[in-house]
PDB file of N, CA and C in Angstrom:
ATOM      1  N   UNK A   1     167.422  99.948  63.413  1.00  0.00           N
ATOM      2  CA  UNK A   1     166.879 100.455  62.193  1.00  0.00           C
ATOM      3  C   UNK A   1     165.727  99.590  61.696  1.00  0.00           C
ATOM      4  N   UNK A   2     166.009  98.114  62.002  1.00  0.00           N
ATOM      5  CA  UNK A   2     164.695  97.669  61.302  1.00  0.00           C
ATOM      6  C   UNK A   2     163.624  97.708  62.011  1.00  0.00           C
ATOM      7  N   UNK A   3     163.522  98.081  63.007  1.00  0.00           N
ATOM      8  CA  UNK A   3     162.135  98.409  63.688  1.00  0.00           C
ATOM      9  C   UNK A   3     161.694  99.849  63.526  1.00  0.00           C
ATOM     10  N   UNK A   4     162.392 100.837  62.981  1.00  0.00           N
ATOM     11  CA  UNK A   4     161.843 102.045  62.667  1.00  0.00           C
ATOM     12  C   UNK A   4     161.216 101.426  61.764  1.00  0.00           C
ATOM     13  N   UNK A   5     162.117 100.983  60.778  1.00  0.00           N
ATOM     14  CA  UNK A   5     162.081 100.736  58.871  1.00  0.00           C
ATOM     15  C   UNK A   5     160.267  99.872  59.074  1.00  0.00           C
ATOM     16  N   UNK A   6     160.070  98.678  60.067  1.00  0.00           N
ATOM     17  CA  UNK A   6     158.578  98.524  60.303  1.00  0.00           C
ATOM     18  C   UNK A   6     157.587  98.828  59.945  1.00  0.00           C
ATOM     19  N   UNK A   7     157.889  99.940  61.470  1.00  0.00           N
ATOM     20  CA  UNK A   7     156.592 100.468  61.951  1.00  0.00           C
ATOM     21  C   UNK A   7     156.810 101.924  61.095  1.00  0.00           C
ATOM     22  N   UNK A   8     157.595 101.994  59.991  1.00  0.00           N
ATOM     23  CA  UNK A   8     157.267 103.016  59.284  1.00  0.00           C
ATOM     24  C   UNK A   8     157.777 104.839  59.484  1.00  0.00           C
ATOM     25  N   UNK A   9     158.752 104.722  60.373  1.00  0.00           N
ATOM     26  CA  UNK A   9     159.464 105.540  61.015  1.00  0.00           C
ATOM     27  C   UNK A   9     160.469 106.534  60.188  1.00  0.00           C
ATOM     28  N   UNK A  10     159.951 106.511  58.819  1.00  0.00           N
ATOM     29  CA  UNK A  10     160.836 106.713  57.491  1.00  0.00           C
ATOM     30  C   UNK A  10     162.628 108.098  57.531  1.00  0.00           C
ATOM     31  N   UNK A  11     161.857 109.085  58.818  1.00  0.00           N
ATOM     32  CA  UNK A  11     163.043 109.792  59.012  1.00  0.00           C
ATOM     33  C   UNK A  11     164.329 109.261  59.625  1.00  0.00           C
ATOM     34  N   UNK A  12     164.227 108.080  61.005  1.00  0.00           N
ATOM     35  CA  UNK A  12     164.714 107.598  61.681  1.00  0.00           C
ATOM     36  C   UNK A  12     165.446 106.657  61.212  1.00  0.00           C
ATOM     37  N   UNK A  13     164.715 106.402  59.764  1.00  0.00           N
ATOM     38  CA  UNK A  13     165.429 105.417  59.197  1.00  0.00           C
ATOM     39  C   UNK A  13     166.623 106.487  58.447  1.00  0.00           C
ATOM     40  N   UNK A  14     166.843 107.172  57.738  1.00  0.00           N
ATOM     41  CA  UNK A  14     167.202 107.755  57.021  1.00  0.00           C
ATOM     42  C   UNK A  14     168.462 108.511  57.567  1.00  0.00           C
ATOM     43  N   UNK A  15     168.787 108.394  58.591  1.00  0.00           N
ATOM     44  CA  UNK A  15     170.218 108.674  59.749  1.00  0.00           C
ATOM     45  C   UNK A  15     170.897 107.661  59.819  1.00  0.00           C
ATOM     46  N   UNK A  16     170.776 106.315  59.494  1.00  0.00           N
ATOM     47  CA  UNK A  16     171.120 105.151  59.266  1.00  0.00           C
ATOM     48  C   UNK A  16     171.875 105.235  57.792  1.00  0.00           C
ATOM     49  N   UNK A  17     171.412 106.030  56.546  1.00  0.00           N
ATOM     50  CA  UNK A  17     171.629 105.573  55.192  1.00  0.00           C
ATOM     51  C   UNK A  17     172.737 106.771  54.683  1.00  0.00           C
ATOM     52  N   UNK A  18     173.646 106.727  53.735  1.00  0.00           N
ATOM     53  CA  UNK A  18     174.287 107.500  53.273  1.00  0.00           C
ATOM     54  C   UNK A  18     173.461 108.318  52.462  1.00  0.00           C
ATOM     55  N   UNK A  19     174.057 109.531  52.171  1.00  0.00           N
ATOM     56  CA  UNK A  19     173.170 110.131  51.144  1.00  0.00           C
ATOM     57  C   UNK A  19     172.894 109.707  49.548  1.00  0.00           C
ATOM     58  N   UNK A  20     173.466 109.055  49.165  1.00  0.00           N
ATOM     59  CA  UNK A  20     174.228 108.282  48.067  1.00  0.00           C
ATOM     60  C   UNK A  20     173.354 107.028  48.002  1.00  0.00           C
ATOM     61  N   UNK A  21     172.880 106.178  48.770  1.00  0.00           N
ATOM     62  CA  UNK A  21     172.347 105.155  48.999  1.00  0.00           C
ATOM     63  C   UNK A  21     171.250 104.002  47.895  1.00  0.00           C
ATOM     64  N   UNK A  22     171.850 103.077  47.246  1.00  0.00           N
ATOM     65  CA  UNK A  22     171.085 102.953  46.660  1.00  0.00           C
ATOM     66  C   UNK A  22     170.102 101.455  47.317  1.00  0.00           C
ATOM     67  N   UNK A  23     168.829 101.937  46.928  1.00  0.00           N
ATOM     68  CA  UNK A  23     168.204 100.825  47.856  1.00  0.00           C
ATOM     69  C   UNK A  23     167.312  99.882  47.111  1.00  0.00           C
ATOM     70  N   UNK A  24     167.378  98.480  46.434  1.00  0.00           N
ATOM     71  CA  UNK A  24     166.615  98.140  45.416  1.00  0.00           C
ATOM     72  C   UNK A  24     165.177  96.579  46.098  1.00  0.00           C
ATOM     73  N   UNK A  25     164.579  96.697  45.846  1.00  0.00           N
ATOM     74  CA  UNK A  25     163.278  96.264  46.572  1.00  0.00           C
ATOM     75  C   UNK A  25     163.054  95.357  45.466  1.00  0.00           C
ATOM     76  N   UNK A  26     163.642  94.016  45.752  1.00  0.00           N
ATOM     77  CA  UNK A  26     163.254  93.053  44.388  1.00  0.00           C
ATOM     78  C   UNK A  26     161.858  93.231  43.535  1.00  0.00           C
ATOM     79  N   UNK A  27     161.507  93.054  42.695  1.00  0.00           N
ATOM     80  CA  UNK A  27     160.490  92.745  42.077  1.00  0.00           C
ATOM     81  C   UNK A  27     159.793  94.672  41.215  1.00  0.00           C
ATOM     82  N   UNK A  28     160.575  95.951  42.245  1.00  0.00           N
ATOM     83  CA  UNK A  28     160.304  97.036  42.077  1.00  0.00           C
ATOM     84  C   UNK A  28     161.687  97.877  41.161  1.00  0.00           C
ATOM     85  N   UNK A  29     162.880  97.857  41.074  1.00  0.00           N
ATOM     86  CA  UNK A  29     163.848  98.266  40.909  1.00  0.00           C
ATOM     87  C   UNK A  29     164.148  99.030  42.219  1.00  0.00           C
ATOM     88  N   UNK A  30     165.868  99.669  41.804  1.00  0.00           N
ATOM     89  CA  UNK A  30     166.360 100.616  42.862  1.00  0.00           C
ATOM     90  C   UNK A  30     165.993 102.230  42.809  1.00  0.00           C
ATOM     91  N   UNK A  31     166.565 102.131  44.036  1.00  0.00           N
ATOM     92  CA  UNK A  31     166.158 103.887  44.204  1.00  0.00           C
ATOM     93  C   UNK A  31     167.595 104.604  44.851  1.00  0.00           C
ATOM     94  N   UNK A  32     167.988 105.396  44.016  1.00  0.00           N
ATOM     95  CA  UNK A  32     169.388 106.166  44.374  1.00  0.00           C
ATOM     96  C   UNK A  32     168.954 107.088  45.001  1.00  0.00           C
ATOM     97  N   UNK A  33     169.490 107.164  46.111  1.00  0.00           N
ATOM     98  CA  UNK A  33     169.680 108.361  47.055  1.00  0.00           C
ATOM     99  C   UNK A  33     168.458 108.216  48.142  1.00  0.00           C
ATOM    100  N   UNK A  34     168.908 109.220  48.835  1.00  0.00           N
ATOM    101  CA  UNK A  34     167.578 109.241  49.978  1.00  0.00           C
ATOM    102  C   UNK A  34     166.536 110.029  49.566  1.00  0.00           C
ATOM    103  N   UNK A  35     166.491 111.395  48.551  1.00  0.00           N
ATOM    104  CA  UNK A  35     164.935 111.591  47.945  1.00  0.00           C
ATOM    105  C   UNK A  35     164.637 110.435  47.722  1.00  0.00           C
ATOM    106  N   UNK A  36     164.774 109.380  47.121  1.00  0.00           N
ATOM    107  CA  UNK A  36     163.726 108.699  46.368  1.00  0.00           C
ATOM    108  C   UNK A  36     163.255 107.654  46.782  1.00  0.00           C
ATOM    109  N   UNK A  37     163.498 107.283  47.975  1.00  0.00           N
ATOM    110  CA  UNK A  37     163.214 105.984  48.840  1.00  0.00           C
ATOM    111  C   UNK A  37     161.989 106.356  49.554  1.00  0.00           C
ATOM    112  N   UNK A  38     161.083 107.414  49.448  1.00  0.00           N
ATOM    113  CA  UNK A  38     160.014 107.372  49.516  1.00  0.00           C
ATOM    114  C   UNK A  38     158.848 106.170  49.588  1.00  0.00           C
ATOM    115  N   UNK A  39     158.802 105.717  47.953  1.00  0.00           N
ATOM    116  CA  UNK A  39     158.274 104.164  47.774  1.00  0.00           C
ATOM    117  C   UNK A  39     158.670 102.822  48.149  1.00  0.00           C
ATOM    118  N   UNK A  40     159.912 102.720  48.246  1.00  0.00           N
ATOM    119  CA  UNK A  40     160.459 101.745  49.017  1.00  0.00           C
ATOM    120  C   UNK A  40     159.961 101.715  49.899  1.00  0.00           C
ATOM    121  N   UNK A  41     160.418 102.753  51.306  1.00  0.00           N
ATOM    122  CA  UNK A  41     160.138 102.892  52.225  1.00  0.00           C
ATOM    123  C   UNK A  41     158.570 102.464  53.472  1.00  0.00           C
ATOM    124  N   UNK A  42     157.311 102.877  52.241  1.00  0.00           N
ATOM    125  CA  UNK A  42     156.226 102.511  52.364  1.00  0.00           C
ATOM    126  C   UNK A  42     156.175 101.429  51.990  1.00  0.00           C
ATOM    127  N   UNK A  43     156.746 100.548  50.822  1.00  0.00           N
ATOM    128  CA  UNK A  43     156.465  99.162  50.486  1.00  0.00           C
ATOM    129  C   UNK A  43     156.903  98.189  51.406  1.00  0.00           C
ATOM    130  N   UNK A  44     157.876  98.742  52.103  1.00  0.00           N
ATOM    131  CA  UNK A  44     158.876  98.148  53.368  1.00  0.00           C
ATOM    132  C   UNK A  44     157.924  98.174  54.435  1.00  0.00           C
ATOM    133  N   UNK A  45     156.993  98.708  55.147  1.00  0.00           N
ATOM    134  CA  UNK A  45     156.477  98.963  56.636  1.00  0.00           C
ATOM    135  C   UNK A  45     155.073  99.200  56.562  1.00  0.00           C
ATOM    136  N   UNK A  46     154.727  99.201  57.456  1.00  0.00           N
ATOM    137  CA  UNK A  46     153.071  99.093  58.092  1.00  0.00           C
ATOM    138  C   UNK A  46     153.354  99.937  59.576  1.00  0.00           C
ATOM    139  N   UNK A  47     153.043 100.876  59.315  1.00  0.00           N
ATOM    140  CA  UNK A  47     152.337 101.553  60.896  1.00  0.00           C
ATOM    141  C   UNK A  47     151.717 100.901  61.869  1.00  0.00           C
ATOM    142  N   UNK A  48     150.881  99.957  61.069  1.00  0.00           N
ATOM    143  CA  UNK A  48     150.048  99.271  61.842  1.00  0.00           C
ATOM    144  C   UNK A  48     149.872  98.105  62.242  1.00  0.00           C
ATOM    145  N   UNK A  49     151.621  97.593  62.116  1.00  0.00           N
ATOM    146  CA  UNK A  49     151.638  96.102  62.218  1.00  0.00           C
ATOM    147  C   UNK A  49     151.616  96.034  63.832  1.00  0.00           C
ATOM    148  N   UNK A  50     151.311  94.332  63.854  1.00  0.00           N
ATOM    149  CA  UNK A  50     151.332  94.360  65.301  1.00  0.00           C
ATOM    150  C   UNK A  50     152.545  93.412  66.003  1.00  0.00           C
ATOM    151  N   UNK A  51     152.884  92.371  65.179  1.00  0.00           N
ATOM    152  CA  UNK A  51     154.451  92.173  65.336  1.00  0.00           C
ATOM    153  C   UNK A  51     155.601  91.863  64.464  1.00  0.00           C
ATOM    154  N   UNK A  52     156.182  92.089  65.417  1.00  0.00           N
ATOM    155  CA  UNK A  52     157.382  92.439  64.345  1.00  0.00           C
ATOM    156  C   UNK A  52     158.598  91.221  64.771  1.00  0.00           C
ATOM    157  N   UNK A  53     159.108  90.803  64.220  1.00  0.00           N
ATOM    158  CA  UNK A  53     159.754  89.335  64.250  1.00  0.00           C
ATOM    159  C   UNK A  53     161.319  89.220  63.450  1.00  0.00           C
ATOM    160  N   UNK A  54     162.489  89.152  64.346  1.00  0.00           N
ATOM    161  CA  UNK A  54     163.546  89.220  63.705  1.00  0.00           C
ATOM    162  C   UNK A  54     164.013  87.522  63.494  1.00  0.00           C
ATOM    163  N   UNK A  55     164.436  86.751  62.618  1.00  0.00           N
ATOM    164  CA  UNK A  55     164.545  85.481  63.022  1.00  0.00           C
ATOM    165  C   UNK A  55     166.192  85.477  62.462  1.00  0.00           C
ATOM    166  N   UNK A  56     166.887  86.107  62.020  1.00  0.00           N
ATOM    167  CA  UNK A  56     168.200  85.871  61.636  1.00  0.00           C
ATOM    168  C   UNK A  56     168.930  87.134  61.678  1.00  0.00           C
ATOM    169  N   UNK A  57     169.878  87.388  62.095  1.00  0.00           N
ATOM    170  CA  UNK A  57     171.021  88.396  61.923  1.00  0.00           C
ATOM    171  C   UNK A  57     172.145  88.105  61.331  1.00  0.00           C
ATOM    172  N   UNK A  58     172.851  88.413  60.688  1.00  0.00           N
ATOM    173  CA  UNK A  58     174.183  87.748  60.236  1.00  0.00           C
ATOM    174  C   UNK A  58     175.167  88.893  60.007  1.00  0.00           C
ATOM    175  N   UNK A  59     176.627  89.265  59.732  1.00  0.00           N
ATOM    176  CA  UNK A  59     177.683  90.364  59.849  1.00  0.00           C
ATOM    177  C   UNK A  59     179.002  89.728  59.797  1.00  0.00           C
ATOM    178  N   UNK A  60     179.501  90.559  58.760  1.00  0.00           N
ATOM    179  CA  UNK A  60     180.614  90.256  58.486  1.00  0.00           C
ATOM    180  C   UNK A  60     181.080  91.375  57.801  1.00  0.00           C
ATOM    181  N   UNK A  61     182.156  91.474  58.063  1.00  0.00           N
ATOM    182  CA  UNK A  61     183.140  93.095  57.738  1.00  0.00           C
ATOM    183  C   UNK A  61     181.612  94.255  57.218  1.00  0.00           C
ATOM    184  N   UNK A  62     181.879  94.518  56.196  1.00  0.00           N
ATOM    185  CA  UNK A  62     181.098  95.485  56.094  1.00  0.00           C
ATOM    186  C   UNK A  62     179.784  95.375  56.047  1.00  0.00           C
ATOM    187  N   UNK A  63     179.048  94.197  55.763  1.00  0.00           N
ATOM    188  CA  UNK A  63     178.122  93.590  55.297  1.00  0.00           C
ATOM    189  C   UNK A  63     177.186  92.750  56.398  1.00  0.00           C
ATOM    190  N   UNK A  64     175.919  93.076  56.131  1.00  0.00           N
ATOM    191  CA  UNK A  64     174.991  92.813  57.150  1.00  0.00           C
ATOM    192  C   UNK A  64     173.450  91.960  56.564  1.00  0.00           C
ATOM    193  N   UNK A  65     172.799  90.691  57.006  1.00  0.00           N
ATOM    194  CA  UNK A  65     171.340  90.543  56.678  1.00  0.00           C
ATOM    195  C   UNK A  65     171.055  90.162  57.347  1.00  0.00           C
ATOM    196  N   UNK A  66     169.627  90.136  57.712  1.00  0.00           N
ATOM    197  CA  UNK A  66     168.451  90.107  58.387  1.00  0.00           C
ATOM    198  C   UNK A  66     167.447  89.914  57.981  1.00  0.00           C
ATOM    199  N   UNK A  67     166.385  88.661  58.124  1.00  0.00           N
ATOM    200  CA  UNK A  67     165.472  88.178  57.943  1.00  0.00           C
ATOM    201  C   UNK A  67     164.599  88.038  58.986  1.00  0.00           C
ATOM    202  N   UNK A  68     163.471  87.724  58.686  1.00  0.00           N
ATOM    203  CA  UNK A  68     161.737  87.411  60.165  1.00  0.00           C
ATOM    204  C   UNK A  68     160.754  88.237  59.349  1.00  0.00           C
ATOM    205  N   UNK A  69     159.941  88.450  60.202  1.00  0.00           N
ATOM    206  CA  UNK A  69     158.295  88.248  59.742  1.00  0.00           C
ATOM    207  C   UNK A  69     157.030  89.602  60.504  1.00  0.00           C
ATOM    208  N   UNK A  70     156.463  90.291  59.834  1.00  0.00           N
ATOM    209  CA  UNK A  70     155.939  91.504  59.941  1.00  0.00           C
ATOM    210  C   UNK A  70     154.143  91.092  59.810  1.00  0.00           C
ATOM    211  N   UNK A  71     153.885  90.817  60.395  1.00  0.00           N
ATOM    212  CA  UNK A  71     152.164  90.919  61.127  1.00  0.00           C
ATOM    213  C   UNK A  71     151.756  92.016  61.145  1.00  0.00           C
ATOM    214  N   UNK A  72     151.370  92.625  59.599  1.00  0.00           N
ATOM    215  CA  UNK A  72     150.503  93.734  59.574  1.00  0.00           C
ATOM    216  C   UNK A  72     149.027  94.142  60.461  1.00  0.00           C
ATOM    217  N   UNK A  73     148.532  94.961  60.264  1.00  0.00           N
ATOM    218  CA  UNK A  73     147.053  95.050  60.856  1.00  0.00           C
ATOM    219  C   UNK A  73     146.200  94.481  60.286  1.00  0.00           C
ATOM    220  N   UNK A  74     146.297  94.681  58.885  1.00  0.00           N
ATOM    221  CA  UNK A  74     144.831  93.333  58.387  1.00  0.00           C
ATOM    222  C   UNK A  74     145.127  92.098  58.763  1.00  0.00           C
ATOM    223  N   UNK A  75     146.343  91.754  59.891  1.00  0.00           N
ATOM    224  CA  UNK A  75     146.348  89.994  59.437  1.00  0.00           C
ATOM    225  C   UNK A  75     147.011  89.115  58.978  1.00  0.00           C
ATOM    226  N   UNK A  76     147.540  89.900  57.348  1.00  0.00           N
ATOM    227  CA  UNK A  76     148.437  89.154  56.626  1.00  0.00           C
ATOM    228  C   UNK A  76     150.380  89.411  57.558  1.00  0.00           C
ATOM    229  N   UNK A  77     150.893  88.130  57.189  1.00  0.00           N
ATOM    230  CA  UNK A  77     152.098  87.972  57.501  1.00  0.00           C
ATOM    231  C   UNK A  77     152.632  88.444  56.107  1.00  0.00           C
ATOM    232  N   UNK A  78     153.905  89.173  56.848  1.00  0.00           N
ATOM    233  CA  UNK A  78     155.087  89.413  55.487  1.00  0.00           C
ATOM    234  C   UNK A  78     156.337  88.924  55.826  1.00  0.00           C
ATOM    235  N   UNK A  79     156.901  87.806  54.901  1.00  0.00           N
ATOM    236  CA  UNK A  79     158.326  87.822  55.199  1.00  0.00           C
ATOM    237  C   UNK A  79     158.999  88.722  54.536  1.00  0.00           C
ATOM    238  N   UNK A  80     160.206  89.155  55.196  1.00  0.00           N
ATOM    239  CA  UNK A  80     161.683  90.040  54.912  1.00  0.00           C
ATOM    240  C   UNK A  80     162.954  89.527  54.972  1.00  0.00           C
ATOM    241  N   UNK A  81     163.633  89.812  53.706  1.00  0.00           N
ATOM    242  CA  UNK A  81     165.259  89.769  54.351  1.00  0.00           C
ATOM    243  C   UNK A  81     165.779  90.882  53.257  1.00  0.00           C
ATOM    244  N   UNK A  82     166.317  91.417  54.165  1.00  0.00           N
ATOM    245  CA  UNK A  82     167.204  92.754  53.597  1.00  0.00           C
ATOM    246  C   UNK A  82     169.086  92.389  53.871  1.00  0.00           C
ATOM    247  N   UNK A  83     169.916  93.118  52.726  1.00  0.00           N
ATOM    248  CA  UNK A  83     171.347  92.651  52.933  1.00  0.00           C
ATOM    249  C   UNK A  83     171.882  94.223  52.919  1.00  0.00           C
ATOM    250  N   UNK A  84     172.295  94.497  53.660  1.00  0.00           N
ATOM    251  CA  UNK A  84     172.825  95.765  53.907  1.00  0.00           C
ATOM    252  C   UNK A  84     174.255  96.050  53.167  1.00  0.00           C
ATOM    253  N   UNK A  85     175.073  96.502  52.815  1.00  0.00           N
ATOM    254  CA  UNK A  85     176.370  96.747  52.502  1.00  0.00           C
ATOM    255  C   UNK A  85     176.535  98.481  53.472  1.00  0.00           C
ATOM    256  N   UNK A  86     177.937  98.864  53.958  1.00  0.00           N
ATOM    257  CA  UNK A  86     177.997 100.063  54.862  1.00  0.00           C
ATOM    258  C   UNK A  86     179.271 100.122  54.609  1.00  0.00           C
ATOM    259  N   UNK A  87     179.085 101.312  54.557  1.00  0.00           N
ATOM    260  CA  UNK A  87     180.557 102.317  53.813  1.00  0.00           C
ATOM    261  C   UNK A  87     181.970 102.388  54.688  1.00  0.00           C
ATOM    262  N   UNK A  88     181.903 101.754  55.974  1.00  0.00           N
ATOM    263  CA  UNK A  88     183.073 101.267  56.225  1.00  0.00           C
ATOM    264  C   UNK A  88     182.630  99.882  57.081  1.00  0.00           C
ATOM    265  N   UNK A  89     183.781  99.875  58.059  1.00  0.00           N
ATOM    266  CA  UNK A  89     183.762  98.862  59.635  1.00  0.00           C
ATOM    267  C   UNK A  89     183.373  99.450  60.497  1.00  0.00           C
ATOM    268  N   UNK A  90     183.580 100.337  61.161  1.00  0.00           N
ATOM    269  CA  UNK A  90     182.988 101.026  62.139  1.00  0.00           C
ATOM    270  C   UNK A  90     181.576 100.996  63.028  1.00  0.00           C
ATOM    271  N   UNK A  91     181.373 101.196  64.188  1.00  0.00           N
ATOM    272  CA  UNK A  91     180.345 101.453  65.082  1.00  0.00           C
ATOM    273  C   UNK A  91     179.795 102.457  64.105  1.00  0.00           C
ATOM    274  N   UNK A  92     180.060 103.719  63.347  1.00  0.00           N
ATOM    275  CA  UNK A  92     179.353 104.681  62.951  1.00  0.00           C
ATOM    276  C   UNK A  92     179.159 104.729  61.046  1.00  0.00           C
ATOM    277  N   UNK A  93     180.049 103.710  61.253  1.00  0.00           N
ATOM    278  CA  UNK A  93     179.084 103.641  59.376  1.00  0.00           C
ATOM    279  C   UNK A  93     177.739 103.300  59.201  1.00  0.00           C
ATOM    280  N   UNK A  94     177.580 103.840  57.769  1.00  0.00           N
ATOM    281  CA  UNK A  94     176.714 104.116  57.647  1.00  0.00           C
ATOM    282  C   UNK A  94     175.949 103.178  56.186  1.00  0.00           C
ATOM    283  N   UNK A  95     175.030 102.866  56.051  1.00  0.00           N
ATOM    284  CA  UNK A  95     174.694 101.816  55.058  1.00  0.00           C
ATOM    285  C   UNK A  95     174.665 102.574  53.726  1.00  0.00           C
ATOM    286  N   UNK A  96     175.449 101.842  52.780  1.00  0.00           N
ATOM    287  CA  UNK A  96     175.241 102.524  51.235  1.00  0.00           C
ATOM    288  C   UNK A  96     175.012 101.630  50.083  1.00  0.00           C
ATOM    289  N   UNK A  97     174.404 100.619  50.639  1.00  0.00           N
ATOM    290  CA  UNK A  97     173.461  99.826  49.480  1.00  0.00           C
ATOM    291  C   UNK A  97     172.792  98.592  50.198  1.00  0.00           C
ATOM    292  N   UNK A  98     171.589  98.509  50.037  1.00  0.00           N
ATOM    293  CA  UNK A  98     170.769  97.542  50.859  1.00  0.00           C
ATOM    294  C   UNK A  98     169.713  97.099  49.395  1.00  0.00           C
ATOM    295  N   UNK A  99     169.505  95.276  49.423  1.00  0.00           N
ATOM    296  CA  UNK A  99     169.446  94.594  48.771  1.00  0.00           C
ATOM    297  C   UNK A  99     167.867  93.868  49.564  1.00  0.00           C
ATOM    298  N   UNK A 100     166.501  94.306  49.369  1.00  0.00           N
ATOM    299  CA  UNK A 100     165.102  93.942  49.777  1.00  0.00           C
ATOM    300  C   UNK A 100     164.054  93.130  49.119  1.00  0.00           C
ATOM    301  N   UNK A 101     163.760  91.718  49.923  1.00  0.00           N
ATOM    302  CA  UNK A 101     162.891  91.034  49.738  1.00  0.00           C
ATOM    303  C   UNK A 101     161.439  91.407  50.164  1.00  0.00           C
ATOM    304  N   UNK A 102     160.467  91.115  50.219  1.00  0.00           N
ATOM    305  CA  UNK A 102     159.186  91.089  50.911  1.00  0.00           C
ATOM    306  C   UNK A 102     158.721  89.883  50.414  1.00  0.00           C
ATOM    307  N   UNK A 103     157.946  88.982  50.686  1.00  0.00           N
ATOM    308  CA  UNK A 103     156.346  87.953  50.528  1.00  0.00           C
ATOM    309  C   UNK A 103     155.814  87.899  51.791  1.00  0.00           C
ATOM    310  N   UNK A 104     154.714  87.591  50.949  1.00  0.00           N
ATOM    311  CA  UNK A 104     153.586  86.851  51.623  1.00  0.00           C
ATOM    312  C   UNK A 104     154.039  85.774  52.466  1.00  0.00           C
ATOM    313  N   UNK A 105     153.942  85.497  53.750  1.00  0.00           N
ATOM    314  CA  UNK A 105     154.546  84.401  54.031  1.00  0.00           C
ATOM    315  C   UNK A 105     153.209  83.613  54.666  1.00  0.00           C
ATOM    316  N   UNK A 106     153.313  81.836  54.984  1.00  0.00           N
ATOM    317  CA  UNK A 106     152.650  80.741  54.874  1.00  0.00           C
ATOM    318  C   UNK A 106     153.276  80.993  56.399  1.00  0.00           C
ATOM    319  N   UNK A 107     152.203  80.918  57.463  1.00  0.00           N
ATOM    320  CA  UNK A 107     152.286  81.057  59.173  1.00  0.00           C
ATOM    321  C   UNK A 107     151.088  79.795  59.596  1.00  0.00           C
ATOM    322  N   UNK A 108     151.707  78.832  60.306  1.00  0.00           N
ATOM    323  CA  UNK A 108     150.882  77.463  60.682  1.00  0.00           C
ATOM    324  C   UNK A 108     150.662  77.861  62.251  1.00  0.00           C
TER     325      UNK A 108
END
């Protein structure tokens, strides 16, 4: 999912999320449900990045985050870490509240 969520893949992402889903993008507020993750969605990804960088995974019972670093096309680096919560244990649950960072990140 987070490489759809990227490169901007917004349907692909959206088979991943409950319908219910609330998704809040620090600094923007949340967005209930899957109509409205529209803006998120775009604030989240670049079509046109050129890499895409996972540097942490972490999981535990229901609960999931993931952090690394998104090399848009102009250049600029973005860091991410998103915290997932998913409506059960299972191989086939499904995420029903995810918790989103973005910056600017400092690349030496």
């Amino acid at each position: 999912m987070l490489i759809f969520l990227a490169n901007g893949a917004h349907k692909e992402v959206l088979q991943f999320l409950t319908e219910d889903v609330v998704w809040e993008l620090i600094g923007f507020g949340p967005s209930y449900g899957t109509d409205q993750l529209g803006v998120v969605l775009d604030r989240l990804s670049d079509p046109s990045a050129t890499t895409f960088t996972v540097a942490n995974v972490l999981s535990h019972g229901a609960g999931c985050a993931a952090n690394g670093t998104i090399r848009r096309g102009d250049g600029t680096v973005m860091a991410f870490a998103h915290f997932f919560r998913f409506n059960g244990h299972g191989k086939n649950a499904k995420i029903r509240q995810v918790t989103s960072f973005m910056s600017h990140a400092t690349v030496t």
